[in-house]
N, C-alpha and C. Protein backbone atom coordinates (compact mmCIF):
# COMPACT_ATOMS: atom_id res chain seq x y z
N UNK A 1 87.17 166.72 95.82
CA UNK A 1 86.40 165.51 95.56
C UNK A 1 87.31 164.28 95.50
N UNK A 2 88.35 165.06 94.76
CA UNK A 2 89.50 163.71 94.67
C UNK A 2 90.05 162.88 96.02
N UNK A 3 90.33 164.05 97.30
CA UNK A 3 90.70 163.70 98.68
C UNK A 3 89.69 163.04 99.28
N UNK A 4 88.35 163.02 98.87
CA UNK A 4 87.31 162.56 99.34
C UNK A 4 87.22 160.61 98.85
N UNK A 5 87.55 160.84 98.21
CA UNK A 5 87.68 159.15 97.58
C UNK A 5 88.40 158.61 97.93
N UNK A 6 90.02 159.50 98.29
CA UNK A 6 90.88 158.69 98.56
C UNK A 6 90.89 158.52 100.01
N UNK A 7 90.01 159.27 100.55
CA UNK A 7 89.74 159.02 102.45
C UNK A 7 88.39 157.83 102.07
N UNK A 8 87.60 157.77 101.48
CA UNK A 8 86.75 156.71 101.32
C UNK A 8 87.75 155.30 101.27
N UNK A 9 88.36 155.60 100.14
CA UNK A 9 88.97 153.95 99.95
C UNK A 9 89.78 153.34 101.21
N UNK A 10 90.54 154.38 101.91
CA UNK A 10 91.36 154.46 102.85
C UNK A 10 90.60 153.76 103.86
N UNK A 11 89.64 154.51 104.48
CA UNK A 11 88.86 154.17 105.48
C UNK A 11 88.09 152.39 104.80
N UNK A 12 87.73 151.90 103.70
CA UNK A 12 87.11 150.77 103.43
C UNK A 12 88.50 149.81 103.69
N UNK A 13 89.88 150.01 103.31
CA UNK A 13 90.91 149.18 103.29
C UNK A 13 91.30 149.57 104.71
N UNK A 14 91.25 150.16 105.59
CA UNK A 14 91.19 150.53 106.98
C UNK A 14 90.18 149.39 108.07
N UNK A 15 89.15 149.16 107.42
CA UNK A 15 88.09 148.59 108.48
C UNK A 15 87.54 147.08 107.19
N UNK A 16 88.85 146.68 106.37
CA UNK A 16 88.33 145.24 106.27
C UNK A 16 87.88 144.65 106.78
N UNK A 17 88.00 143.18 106.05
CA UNK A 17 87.28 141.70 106.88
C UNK A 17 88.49 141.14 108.18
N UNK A 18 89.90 141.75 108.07
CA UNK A 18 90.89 141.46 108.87
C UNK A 18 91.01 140.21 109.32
N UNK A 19 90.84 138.81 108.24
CA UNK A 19 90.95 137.61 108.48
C UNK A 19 89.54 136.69 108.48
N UNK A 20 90.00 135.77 108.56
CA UNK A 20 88.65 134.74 108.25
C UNK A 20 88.03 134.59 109.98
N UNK A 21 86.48 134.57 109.25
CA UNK A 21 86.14 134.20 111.12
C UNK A 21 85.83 135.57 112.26
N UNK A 22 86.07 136.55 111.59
CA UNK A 22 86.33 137.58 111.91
C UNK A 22 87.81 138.13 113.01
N UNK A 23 88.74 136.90 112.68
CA UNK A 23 89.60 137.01 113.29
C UNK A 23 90.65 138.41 112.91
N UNK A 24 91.19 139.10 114.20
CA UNK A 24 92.06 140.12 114.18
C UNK A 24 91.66 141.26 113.23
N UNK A 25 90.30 141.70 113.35
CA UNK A 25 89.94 142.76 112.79
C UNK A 25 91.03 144.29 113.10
N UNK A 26 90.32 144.81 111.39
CA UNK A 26 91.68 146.03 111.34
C UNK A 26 91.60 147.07 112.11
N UNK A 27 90.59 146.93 112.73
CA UNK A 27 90.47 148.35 114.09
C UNK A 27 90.79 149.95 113.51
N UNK A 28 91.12 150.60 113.69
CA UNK A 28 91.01 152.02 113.42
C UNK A 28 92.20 152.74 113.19
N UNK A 29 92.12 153.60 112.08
CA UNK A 29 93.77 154.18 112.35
C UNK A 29 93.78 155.90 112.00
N UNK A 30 94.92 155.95 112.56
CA UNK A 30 94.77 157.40 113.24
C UNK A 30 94.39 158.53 112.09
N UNK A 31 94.86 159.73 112.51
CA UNK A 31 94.88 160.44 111.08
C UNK A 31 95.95 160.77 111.12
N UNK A 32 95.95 162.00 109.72
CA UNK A 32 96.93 162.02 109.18
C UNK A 32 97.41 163.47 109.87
N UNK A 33 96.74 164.11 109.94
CA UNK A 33 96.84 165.32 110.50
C UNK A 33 97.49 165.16 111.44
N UNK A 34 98.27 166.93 112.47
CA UNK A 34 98.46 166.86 114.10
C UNK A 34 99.76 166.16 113.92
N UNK A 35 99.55 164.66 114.72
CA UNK A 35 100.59 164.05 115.27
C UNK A 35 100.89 162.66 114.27
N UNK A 36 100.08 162.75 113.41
CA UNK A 36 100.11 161.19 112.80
C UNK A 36 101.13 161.76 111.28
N UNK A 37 100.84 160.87 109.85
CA UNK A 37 101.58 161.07 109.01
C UNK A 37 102.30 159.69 108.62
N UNK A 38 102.60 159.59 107.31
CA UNK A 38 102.93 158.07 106.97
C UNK A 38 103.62 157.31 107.97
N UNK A 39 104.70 158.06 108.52
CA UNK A 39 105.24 156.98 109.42
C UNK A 39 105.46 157.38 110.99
N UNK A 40 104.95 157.86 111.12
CA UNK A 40 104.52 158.90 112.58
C UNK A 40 103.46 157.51 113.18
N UNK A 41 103.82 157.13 114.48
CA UNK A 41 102.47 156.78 114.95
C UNK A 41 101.45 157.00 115.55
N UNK A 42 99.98 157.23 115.38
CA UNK A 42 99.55 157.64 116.30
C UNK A 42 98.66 156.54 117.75
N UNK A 43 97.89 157.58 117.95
CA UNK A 43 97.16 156.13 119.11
C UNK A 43 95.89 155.28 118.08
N UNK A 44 95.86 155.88 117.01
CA UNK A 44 94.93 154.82 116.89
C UNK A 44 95.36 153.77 115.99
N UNK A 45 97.15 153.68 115.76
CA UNK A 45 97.86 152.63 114.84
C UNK A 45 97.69 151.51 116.39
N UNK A 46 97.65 151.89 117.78
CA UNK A 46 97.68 150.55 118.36
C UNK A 46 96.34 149.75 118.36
N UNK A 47 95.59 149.83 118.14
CA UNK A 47 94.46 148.81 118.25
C UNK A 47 94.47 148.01 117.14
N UNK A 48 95.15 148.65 115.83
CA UNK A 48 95.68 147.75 114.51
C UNK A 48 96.45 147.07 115.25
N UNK A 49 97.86 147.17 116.12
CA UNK A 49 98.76 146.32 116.38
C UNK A 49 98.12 145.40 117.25
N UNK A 50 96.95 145.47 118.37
CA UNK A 50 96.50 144.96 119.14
C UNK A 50 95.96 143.84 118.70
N UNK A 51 95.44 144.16 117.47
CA UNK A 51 94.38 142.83 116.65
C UNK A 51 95.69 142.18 115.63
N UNK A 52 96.84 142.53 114.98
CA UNK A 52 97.78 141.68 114.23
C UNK A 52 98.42 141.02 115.62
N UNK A 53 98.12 141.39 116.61
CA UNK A 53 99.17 140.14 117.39
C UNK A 53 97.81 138.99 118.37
N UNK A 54 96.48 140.11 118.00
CA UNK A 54 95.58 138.28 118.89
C UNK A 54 95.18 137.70 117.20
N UNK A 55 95.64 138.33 115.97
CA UNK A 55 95.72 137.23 114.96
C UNK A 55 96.40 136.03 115.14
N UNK A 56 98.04 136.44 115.21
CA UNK A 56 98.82 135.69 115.48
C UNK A 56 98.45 134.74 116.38
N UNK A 57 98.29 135.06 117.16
CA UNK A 57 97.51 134.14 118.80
C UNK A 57 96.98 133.26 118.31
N UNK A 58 95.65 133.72 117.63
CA UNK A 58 94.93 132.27 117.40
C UNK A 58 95.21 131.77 116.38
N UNK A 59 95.96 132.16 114.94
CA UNK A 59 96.43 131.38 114.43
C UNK A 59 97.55 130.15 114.75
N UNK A 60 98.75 131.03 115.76
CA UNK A 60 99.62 130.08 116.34
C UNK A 60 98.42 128.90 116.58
N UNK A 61 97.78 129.40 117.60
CA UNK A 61 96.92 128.25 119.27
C UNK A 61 96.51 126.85 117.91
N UNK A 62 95.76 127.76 116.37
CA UNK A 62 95.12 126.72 115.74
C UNK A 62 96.05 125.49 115.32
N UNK A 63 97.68 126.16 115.13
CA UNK A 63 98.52 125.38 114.49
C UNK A 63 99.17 124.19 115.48
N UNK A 64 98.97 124.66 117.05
CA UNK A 64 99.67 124.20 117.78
C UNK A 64 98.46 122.92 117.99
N UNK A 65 97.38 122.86 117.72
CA UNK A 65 96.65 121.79 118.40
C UNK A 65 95.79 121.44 117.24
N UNK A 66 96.60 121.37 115.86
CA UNK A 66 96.48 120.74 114.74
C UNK A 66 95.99 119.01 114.93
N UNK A 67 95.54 118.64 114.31
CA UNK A 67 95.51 117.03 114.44
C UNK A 67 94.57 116.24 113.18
N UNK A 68 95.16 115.28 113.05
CA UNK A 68 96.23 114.61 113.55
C UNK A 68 97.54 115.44 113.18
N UNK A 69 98.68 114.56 114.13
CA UNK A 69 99.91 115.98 114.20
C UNK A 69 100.26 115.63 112.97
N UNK A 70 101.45 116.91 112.71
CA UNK A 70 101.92 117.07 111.55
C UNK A 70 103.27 116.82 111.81
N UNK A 71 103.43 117.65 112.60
CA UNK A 71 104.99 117.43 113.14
C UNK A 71 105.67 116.14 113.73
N UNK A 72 106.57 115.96 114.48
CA UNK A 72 106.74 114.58 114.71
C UNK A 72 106.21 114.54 116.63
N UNK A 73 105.28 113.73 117.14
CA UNK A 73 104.90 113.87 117.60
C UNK A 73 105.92 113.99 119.47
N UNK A 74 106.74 113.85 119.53
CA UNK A 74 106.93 114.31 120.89
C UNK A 74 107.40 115.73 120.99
N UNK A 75 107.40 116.75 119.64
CA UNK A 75 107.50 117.91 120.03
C UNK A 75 105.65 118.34 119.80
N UNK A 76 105.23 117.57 119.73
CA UNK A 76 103.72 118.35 119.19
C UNK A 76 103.01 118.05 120.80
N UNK A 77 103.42 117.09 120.98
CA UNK A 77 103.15 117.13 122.68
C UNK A 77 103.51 118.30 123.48
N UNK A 78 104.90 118.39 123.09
CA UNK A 78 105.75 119.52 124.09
C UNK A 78 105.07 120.73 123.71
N UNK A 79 104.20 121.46 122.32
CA UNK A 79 104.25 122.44 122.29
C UNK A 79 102.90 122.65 123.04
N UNK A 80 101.58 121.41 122.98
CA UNK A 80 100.40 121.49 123.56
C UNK A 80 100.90 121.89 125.14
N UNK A 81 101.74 121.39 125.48
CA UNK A 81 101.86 121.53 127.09
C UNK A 81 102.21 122.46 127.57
N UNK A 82 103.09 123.42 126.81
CA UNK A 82 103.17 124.87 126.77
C UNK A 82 102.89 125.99 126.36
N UNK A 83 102.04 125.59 125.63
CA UNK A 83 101.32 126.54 125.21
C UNK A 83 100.41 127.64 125.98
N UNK A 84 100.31 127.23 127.51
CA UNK A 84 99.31 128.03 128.29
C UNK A 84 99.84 129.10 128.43
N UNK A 85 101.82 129.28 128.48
CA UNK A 85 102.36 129.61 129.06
C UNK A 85 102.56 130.61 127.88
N UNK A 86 103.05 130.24 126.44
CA UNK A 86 102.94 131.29 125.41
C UNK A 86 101.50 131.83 125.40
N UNK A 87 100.60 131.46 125.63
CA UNK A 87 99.33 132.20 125.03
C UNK A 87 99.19 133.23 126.51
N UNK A 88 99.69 133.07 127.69
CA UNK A 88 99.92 133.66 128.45
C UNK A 88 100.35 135.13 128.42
N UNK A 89 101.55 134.76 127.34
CA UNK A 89 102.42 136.03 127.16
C UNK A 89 101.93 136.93 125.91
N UNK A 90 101.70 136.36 125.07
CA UNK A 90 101.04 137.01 123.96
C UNK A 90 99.95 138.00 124.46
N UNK A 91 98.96 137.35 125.51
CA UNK A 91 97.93 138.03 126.56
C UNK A 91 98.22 139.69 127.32
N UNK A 92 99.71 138.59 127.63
CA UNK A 92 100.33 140.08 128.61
C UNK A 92 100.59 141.45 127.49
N UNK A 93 101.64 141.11 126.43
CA UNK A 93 101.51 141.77 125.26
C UNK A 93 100.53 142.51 124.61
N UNK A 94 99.32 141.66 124.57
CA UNK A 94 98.24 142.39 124.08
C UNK A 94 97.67 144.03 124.98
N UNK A 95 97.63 143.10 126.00
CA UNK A 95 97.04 143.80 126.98
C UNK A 95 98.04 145.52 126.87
N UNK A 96 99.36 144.87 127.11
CA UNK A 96 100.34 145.97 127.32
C UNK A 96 100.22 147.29 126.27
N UNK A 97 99.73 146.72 124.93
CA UNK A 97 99.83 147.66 123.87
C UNK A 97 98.29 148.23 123.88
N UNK A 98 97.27 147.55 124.38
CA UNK A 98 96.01 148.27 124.46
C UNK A 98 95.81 148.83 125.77
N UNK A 99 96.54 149.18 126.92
CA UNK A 99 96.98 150.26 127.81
C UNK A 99 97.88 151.12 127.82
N UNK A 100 98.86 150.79 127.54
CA UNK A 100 100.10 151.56 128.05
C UNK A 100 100.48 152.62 126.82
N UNK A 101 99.47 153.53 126.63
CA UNK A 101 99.72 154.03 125.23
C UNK A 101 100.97 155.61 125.65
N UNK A 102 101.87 155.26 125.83
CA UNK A 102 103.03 156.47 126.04
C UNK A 102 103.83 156.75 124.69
N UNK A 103 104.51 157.96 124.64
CA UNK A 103 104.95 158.45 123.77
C UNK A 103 106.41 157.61 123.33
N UNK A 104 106.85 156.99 124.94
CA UNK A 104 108.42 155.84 124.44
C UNK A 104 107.51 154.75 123.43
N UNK A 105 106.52 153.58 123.53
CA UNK A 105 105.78 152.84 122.50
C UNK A 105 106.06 153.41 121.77
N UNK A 106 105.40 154.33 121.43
CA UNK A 106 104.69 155.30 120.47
C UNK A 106 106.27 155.27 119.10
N UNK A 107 107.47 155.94 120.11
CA UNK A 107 108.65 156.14 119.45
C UNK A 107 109.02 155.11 118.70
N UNK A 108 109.19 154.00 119.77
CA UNK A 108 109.87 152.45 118.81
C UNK A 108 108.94 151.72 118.22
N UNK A 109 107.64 152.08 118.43
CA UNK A 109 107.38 151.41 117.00
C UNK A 109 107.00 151.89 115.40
N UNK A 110 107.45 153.23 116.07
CA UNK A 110 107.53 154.36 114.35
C UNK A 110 109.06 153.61 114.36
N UNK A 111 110.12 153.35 115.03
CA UNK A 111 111.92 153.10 114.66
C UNK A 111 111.60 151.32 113.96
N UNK A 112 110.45 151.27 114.85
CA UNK A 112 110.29 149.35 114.30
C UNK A 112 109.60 149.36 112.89
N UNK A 113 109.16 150.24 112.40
CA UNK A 113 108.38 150.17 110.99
C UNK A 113 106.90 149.45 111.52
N UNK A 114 106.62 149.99 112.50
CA UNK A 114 105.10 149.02 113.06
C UNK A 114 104.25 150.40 113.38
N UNK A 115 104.55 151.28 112.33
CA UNK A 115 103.56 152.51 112.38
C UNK A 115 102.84 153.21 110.85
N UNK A 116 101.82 153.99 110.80
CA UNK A 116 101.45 154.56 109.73
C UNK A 116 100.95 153.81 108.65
N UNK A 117 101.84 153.99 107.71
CA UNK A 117 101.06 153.08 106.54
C UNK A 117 101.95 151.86 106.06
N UNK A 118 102.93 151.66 106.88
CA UNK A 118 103.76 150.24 106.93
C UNK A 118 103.51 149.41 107.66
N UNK A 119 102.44 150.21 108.95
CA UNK A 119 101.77 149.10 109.67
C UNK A 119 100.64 148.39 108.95
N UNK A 120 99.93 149.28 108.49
CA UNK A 120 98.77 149.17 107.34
C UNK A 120 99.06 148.20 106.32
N UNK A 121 100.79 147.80 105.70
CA UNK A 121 100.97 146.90 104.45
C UNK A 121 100.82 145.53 105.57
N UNK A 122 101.66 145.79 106.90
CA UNK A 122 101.87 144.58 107.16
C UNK A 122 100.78 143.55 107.54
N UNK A 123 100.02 144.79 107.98
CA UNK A 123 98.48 144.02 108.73
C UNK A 123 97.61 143.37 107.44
N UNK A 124 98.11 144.12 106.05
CA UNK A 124 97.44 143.32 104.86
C UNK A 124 98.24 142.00 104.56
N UNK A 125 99.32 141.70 104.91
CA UNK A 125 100.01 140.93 104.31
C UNK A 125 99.98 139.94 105.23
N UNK A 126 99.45 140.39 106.59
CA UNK A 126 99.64 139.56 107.62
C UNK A 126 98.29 138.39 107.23
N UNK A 127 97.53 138.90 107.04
CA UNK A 127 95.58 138.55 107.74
C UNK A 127 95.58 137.54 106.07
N UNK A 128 96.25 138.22 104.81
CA UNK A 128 95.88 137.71 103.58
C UNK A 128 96.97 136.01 103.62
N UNK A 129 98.02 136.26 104.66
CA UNK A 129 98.94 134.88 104.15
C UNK A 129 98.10 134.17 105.13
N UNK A 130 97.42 134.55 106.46
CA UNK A 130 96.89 133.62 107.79
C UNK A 130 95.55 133.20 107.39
N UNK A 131 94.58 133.79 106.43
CA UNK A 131 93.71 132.97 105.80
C UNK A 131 93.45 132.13 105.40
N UNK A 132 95.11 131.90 104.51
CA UNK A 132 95.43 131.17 103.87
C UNK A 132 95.85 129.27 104.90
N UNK A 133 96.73 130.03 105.94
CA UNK A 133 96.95 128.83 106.73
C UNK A 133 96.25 128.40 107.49
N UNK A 134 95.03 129.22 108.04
CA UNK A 134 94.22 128.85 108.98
C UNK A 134 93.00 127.96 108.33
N UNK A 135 92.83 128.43 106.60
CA UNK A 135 91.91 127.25 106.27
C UNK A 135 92.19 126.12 105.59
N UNK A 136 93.70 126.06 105.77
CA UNK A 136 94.49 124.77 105.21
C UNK A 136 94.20 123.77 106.27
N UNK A 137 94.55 124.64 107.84
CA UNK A 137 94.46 123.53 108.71
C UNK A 137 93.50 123.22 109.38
N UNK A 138 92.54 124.18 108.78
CA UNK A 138 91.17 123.34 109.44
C UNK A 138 90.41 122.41 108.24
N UNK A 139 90.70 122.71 106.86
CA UNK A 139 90.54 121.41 106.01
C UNK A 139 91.18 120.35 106.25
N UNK A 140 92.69 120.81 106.46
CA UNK A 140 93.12 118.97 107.34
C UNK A 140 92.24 118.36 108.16
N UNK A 141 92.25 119.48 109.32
CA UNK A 141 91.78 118.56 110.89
C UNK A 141 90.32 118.52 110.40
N UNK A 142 89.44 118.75 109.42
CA UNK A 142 88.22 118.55 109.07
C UNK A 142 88.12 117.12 108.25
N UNK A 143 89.41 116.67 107.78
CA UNK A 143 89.17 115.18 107.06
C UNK A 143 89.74 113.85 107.59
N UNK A 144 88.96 113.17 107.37
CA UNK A 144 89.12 111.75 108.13
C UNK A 144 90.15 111.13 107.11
N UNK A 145 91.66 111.74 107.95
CA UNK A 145 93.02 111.83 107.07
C UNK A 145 93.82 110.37 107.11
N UNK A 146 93.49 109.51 108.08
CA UNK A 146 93.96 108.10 108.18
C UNK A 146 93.05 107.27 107.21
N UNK A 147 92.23 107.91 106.71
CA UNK A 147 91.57 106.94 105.58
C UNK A 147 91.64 107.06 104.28
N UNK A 148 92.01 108.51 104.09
CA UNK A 148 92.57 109.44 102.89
C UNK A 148 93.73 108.38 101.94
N UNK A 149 94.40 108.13 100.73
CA UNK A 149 95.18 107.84 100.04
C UNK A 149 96.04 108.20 100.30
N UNK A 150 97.76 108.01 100.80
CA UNK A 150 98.64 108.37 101.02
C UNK A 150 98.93 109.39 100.36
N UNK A 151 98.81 109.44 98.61
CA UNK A 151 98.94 111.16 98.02
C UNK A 151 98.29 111.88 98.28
N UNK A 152 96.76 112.00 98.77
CA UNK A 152 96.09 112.70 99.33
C UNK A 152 96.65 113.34 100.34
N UNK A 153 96.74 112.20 101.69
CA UNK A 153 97.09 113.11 102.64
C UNK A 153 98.63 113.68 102.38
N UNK A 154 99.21 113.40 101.55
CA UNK A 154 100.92 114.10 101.42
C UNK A 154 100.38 115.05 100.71
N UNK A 155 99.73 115.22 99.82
CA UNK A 155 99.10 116.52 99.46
C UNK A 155 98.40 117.59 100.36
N UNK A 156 97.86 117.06 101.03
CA UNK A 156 96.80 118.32 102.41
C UNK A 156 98.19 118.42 102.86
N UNK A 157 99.07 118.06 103.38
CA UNK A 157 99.96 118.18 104.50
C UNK A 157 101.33 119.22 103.29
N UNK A 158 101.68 118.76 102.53
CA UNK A 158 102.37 120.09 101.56
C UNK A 158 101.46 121.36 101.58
N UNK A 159 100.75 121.39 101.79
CA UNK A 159 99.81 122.57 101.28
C UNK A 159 99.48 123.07 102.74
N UNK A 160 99.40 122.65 103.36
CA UNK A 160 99.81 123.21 105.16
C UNK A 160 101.25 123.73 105.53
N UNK A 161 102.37 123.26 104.92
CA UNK A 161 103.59 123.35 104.98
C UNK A 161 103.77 124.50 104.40
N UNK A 162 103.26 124.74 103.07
CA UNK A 162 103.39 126.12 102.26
C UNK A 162 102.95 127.33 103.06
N UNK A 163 101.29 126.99 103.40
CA UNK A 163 101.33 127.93 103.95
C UNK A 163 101.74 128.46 105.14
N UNK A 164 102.06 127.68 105.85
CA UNK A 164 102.70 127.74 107.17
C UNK A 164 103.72 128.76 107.09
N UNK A 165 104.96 128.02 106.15
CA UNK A 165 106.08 128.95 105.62
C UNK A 165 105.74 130.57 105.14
N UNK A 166 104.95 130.75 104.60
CA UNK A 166 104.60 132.43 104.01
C UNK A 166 103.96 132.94 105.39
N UNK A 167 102.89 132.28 106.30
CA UNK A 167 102.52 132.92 107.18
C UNK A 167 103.69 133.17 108.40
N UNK A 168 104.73 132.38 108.39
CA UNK A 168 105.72 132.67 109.63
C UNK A 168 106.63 133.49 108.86
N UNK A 169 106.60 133.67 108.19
CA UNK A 169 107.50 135.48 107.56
C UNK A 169 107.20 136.52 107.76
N UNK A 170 105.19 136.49 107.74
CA UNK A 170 104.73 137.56 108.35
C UNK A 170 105.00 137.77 109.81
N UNK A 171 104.30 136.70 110.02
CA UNK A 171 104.41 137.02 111.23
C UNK A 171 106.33 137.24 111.96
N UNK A 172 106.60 136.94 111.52
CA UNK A 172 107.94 137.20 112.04
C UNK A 172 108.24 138.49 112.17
N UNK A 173 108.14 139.47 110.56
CA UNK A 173 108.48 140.83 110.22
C UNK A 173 107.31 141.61 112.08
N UNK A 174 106.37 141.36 112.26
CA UNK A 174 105.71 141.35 113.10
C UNK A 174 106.48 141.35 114.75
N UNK A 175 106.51 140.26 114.92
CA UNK A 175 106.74 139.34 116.67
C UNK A 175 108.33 139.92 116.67
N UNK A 176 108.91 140.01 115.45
CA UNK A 176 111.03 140.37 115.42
C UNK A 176 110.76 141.89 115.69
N UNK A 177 109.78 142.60 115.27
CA UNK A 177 110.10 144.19 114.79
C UNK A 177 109.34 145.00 116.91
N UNK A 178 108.83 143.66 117.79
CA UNK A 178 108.17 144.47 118.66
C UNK A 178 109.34 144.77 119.54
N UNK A 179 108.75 146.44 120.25
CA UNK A 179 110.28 146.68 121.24
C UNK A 179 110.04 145.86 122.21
N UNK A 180 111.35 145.75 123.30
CA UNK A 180 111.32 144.69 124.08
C UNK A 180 111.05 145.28 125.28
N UNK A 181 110.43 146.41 124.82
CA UNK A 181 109.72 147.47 125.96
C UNK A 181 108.49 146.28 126.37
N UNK A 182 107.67 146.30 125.69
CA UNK A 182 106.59 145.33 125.83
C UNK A 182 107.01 143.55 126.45
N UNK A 183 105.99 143.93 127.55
CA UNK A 183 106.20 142.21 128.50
C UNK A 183 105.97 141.13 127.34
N UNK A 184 106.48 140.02 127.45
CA UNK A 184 105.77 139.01 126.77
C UNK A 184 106.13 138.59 125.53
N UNK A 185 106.72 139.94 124.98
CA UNK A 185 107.23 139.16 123.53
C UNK A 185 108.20 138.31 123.44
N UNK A 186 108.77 138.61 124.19
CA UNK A 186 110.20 137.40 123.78
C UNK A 186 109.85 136.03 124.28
N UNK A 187 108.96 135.95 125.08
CA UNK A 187 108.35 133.97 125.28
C UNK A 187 107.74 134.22 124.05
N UNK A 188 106.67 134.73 123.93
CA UNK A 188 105.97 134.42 122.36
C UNK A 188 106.70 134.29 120.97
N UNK A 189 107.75 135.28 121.22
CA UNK A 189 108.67 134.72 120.16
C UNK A 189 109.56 133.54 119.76
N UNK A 190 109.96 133.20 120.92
CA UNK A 190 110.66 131.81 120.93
C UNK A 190 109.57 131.07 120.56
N UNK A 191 109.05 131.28 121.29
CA UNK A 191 107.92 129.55 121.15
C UNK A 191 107.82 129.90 119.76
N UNK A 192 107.36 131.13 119.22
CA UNK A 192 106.87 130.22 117.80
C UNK A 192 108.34 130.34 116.73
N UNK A 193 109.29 130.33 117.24
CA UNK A 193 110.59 130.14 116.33
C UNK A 193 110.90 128.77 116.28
N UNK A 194 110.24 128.25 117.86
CA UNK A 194 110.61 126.53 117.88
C UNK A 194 109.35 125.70 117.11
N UNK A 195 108.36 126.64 117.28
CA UNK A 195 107.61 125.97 116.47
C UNK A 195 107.97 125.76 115.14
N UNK A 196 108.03 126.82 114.57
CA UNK A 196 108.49 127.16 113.08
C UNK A 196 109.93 126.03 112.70
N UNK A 197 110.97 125.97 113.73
CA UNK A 197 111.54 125.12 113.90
C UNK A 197 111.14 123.24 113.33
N UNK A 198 110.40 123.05 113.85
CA UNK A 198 109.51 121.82 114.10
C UNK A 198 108.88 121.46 112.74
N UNK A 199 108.13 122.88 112.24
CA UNK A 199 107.76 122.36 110.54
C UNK A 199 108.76 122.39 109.87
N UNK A 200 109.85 123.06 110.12
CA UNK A 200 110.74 122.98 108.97
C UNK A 200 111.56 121.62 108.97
N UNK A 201 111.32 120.58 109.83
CA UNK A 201 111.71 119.33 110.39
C UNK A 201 110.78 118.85 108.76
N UNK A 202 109.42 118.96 108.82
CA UNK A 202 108.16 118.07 108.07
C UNK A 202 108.76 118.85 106.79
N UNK A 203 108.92 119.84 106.46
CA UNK A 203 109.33 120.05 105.02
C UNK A 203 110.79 119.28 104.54
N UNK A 204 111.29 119.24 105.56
CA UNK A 204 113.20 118.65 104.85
C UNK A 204 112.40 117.24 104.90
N UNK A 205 111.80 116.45 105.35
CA UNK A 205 111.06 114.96 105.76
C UNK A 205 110.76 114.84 104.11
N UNK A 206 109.49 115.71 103.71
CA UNK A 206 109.15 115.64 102.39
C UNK A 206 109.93 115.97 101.33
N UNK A 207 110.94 116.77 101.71
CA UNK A 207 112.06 117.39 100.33
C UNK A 207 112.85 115.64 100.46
N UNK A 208 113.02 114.89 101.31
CA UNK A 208 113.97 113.45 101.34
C UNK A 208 113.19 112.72 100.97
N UNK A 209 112.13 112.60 100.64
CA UNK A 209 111.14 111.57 100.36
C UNK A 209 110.96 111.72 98.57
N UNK A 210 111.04 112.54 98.09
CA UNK A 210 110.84 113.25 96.87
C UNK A 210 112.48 112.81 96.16
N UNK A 211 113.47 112.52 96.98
CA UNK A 211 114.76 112.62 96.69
C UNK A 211 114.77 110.90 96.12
């Protein structure tokens, strides 16, 4: 009865809300039996990985075409203009991990910690910090911020910055840990390192302003 609850709870923390919006739902995960096991992966840990990286996707896409910008604006240009080209690759990526299900994947991402029930913490830690940033920045881009009180808007815009920062850790442990077996990651990764780059420009801006 006891194994029975704990496959209940499993399976309810298995098939969460996986983000706001219904974004990057938690898809299905394997068993435990056979071939699977805490850190064993099986085939059904990729459709979890499939949905933590089109999280990422549209959280990046939301951050990249934020507005009014946050960042300083001739890189917020540069990142709109390339962005076809990262969301491109992230695409290819996706795609790659919801076909190509072979036993080499399979290997490096049990060696990457992107299997079992460490995939399972990350995909919680992932969806719970991107909630967080994705409805920071659509309360920004939802307020008519040039009319706002200067502490106001330095307030919405710290509080975008925060979360920004906790969500690009996740996602990092994420986009750093994929093998480079898979097409695509390494444009998707840069781009959002330069992105990440770019806010950390608006946080040292506000840490000098405070000074």
């Amino acid at each position: 009865m006891a194994d029975d609850r704990r496959g209940l709870e499993r399976e309810k923390t298995a098939t969460g809300r996986g983000g706001r919006h219904g974004r990057g739902g938690r898809g299905t995960r394997g068993t435990r039996g056979g071939q699977g096991g805490h850190d064993n992966p099986t085939h059904g840990d990729l459709p979890l990985l499939t949905n933590m990286l089109e999280r990422i996707r549209q959280s990046i896409d939301l951050v990249v075409h934020i507005q009014p910008a946050v960042v300083p604006r001739v890189l917020h240009l540069e990142f709109i203009r390339n962005w076809h080209e990262a969301d491109h690759n992230f695409q290819l990526a996706i795609v790659y991990v919801q076909t190509k299900r072979n036993r080499t994947l399979l290997r490096q991402l049990r060696q990457a910690g992107l299997a079992g029930e460490m995939l399972l913490l990350k995909q919680t830690s992932l969806n719970y910090h991107l909630d967080r940033l994705d409805e920071a920045v659509e309360k920004y881009s939802g307020q008519p911020i040039l009319t706002l009180p200067i502490s106001d808007r330095v307030s919405l815009m710290e509080r975008i910055v925060k979360y920004f920062k906790s969500g690009s850790k996740t996602m990092n442990s994420v986009l750093g840990s994929l093998p480079k077996i898979i097409p695509g990651v390494e444009v998707a990764k840069e781009f959002k390192e330069h992105l990440e780059a770019a806010w950390d420009i608006v946080e040292t801006t506000q840490d000098d302003r405070e000074l």
